[in-house]
C-alpha atoms as a PDB file:
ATOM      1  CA  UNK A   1       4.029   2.936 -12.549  1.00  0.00           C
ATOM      2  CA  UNK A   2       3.996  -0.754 -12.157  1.00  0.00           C
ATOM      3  CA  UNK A   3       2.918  -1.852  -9.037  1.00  0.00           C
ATOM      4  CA  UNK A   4       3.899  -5.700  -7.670  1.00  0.00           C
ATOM      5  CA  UNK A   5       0.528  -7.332  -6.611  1.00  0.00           C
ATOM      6  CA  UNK A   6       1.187  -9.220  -3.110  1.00  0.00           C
ATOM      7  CA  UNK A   7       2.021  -8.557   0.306  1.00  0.00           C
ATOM      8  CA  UNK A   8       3.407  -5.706   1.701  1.00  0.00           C
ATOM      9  CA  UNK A   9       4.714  -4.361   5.213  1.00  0.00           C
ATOM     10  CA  UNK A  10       3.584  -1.018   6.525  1.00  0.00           C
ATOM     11  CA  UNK A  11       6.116   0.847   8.290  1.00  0.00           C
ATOM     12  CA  UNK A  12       4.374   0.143  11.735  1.00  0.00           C
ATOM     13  CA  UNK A  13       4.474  -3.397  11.307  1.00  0.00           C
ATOM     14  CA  UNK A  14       1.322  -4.266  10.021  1.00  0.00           C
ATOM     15  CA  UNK A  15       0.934  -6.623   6.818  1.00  0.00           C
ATOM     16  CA  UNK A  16      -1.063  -5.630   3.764  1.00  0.00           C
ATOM     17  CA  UNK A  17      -1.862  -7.533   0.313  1.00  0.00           C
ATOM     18  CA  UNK A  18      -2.177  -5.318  -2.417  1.00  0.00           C
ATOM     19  CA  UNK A  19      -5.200  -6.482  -5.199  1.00  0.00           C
ATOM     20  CA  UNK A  20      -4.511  -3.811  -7.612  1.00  0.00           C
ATOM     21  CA  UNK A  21      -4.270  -0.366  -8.540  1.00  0.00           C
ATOM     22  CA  UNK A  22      -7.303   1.404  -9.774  1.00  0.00           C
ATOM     23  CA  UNK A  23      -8.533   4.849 -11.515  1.00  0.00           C
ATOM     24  CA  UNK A  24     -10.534   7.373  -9.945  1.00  0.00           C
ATOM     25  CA  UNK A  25     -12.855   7.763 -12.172  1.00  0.00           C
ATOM     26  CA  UNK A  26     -12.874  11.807 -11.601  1.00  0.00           C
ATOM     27  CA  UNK A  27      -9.291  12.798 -11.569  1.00  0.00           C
ATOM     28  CA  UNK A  28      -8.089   9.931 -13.348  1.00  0.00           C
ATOM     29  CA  UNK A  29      -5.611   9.877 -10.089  1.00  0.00           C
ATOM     30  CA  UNK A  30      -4.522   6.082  -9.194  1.00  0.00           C
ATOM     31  CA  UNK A  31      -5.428   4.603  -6.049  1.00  0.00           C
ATOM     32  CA  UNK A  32      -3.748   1.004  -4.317  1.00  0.00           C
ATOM     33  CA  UNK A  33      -6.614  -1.037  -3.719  1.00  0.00           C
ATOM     34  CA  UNK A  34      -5.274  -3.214  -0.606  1.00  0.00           C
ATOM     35  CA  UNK A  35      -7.071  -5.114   2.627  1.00  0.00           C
ATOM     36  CA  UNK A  36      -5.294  -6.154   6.125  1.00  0.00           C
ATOM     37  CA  UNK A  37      -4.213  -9.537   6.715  1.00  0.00           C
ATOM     38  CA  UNK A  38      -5.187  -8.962  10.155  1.00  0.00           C
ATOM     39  CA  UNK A  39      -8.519  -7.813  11.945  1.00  0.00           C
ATOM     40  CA  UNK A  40     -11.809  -8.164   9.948  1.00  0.00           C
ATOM     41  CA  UNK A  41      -9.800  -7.232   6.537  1.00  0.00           C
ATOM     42  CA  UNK A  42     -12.206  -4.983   4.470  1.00  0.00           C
ATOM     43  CA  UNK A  43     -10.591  -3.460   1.474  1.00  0.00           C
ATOM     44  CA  UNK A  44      -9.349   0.102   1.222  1.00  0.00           C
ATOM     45  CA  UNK A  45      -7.740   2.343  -0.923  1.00  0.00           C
ATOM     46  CA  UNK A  46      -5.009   4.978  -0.998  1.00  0.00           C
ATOM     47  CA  UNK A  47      -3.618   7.175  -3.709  1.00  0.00           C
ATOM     48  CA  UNK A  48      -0.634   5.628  -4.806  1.00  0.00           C
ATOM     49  CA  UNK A  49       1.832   8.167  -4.383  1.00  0.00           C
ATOM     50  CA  UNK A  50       1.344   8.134  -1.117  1.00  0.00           C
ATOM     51  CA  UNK A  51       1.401   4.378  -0.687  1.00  0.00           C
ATOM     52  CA  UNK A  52       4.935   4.621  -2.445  1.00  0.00           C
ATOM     53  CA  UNK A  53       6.119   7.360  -0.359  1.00  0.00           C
ATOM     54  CA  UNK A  54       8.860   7.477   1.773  1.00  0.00           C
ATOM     55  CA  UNK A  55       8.241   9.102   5.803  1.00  0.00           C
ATOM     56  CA  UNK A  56      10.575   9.316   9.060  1.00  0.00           C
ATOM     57  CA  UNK A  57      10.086   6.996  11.503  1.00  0.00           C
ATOM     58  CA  UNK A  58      12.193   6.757  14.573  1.00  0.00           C
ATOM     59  CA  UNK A  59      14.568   9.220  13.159  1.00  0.00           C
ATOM     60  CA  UNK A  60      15.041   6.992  10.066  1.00  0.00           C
ATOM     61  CA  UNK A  61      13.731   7.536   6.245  1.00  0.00           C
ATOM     62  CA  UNK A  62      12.006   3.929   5.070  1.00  0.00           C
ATOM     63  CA  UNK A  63       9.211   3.147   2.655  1.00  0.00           C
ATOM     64  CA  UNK A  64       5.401   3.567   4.137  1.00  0.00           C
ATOM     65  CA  UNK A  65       5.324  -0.082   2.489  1.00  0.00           C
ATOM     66  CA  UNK A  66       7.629  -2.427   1.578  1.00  0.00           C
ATOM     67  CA  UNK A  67       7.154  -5.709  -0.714  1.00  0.00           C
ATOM     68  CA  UNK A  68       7.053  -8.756   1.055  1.00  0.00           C
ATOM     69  CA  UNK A  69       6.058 -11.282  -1.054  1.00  0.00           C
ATOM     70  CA  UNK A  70       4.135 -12.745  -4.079  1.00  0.00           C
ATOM     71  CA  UNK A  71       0.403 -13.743  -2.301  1.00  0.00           C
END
């Protein structure tokens, strides 16, 4: 799975940009590398099913995150 480097909107609201997606180097299970673009930033990392998933919120089905734009 090809995933668009950039910016990204979580569910909540908050805005994301997504470097990459990276191996674990156990499993061999991919992982979105991504940092905030609010608050201190850091980077972190989240297996990339998940980030791709869709959940309820407010009694509606919508992507955790959603492409924004090229960064």
């Amino acid at each position: 799975m090809d995933l668009k480097i950039g910016k990204y909107r979580h569910f909540k609201g908050g805005e994301y940009e997504v470097i990459g997606v990276a191996t674990h180097s156990e499993s061999g299970g991919q992982l979105v590398v991504y940092r905030p673009l609010y608050g201190e930033g850091g980077l972190w990392v989240r297996p990339l099913d998940m980030f791709l998933e869709t959940v309820e919120h407010e009694g509606e089905l919508r992507p955790r995150f959603m492409f924004a734009a090229r960064v």
